[in-house]
Protein backbone atom coordinates (compact mmCIF):
# COMPACT_ATOMS: atom_id res chain seq x y z
CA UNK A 1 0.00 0.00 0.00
CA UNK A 2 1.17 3.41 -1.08
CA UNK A 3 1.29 5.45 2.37
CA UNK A 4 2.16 8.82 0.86
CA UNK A 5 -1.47 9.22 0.20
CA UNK A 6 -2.19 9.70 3.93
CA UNK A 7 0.91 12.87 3.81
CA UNK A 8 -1.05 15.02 1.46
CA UNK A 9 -2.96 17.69 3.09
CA UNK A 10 -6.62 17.84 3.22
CA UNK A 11 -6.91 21.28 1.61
CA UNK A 12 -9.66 22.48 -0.36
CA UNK A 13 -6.75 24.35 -2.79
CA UNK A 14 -3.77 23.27 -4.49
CA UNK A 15 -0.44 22.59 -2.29
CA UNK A 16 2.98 22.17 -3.37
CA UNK A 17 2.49 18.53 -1.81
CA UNK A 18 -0.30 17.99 -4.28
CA UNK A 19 2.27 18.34 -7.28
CA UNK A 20 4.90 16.00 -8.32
CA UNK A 21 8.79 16.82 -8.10
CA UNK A 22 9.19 17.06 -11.87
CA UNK A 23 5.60 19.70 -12.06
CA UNK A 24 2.62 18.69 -13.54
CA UNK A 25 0.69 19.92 -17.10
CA UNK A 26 -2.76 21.11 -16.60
CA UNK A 27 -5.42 23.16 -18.88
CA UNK A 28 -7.02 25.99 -17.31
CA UNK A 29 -11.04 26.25 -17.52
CA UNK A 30 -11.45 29.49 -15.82
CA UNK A 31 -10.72 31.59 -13.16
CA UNK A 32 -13.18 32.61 -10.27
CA UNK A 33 -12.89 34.89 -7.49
CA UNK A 34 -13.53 33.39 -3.63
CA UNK A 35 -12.93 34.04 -0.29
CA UNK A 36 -9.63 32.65 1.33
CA UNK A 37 -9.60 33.02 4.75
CA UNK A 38 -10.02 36.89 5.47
CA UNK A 39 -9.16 37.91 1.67
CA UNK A 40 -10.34 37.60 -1.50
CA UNK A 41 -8.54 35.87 -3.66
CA UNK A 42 -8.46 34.49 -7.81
CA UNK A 43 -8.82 30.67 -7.72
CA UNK A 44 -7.75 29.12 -10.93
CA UNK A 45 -9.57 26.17 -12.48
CA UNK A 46 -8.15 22.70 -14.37
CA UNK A 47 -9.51 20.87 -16.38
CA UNK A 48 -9.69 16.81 -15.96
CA UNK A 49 -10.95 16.73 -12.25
CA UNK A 50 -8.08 15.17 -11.30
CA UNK A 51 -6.21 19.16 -9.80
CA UNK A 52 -7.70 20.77 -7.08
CA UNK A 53 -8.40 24.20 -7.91
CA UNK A 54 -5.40 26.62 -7.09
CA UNK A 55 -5.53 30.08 -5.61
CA UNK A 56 -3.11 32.42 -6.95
CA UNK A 57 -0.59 35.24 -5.47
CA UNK A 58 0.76 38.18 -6.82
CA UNK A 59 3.88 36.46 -8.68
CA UNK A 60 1.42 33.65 -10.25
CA UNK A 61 -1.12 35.91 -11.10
CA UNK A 62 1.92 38.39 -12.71
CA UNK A 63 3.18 35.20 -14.36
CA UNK A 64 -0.25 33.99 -15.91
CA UNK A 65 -0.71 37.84 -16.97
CA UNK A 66 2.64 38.08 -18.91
CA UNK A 67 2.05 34.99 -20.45
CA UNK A 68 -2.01 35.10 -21.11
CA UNK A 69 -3.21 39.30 -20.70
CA UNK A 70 -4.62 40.87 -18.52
CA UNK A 71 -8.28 39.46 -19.17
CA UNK A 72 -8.28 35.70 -17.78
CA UNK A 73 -11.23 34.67 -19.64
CA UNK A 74 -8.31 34.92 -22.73
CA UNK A 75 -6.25 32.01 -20.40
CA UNK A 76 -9.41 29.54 -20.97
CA UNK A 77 -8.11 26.31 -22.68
CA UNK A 78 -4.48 27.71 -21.77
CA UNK A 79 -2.25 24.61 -20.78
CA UNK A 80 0.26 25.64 -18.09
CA UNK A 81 2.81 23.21 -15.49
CA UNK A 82 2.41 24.04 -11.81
CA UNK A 83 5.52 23.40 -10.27
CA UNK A 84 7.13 23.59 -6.93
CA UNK A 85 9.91 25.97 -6.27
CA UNK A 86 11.87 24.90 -3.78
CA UNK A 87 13.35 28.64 -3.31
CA UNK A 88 9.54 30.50 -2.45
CA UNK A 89 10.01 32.49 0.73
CA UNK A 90 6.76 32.67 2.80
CA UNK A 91 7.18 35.26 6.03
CA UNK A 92 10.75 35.64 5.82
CA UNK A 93 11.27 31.49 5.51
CA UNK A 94 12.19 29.41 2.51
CA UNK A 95 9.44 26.89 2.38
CA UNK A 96 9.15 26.53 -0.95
CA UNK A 97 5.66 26.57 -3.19
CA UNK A 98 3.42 26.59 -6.39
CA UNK A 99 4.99 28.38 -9.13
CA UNK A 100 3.25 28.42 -12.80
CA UNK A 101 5.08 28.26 -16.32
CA UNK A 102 4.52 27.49 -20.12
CA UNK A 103 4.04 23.71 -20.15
CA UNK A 104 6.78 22.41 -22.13
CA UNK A 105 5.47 22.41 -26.62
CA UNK A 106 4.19 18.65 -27.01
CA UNK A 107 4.07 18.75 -30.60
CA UNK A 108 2.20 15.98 -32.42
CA UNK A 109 3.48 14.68 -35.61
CA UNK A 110 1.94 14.31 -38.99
CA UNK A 111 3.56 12.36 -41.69
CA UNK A 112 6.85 12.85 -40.38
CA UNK A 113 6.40 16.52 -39.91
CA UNK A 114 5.63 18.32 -36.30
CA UNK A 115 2.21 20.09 -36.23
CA UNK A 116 2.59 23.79 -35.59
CA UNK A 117 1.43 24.44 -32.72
CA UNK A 118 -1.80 26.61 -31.88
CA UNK A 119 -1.29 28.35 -28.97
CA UNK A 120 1.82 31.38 -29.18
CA UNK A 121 2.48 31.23 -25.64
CA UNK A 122 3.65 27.49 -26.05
CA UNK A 123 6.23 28.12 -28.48
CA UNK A 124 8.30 30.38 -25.97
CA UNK A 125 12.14 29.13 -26.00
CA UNK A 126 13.70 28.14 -22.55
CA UNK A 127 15.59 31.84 -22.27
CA UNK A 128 12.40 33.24 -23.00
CA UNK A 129 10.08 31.59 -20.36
CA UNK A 130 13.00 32.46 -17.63
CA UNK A 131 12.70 35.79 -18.93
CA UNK A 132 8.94 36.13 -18.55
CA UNK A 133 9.10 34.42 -15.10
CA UNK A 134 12.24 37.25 -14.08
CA UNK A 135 9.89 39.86 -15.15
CA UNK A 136 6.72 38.42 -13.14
CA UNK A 137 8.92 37.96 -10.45
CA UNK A 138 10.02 41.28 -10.19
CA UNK A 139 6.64 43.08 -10.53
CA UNK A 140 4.96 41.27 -8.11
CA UNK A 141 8.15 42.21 -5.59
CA UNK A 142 8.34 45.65 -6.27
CA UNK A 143 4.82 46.04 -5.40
CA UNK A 144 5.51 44.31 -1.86
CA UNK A 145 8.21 46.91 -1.17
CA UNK A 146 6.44 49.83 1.40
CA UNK A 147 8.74 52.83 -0.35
């Protein structure tokens, strides 16, 4: 019998314990606001049933926004990994947590040929996802800083 089942939290939302070590592809179905705790927060939607939904913070919201716009019903059908980064800070601790990025380009292929694919976002090369992530990062930073 697997016993890791029983160390996974009980959580209504996505956790970093929820997500394998090497991230996990999803497809986003929409995006809905709720209350968490005393705030208000976006919770992002998957589709397959098998992802709890995921509420998002500034620097996944910033990411999802570089990579998608500004209007999230533009991210619906949008196929994303969740992650976790082992480097998060939460209150001054590294604890590690749920980061988003382009899911890796799966391309099909036709008679030899790879289908192109669909979506722009997907087609992003390695220096430019780090690049989009950097930028996300540092938005949703500077807008923590009280000066």
């Amino acid at each position: 019998m697997n016993m890791s089942e029983f160390l996974k939290g009980d959580s209504l939302y996505l956790s970093k314990d929820d997500v394998p070590a090497q991230g996990i592809d999803a497809s986003i179905i929409g995006v809905k606001i709720d209350n968490v705790g005393d705030d208000r927060k976006p919770i992002l939607g998957f589709g397959g049933g098998f992802l709890k939904p995921m509420v998002l913070n500034k620097t996944n919201t910033a990411v999802l926004i570089s990579l998608f716009g500004e209007d999230s019903n533009g991210w619906t059908g949008k196929t994303v990994q969740i992650y976790n980064d082992p480097s998060v800070s939460y209150a001054g601790k590294v604890t590690g947590g749920l980061r988003i990025r382009v899911a890796p380009l799966h391309t099909p292929v036709a008679n030899g040929a790879p289908a192109a694919s669909q979506d722009p976002a997907r087609t992003l090369s390695p220096a430019e996802q780090y690049e989009v992530e950097q930028r996300a990062t540092a938005q949703s930073l500077a807008s923590d800083i009280p000066f």
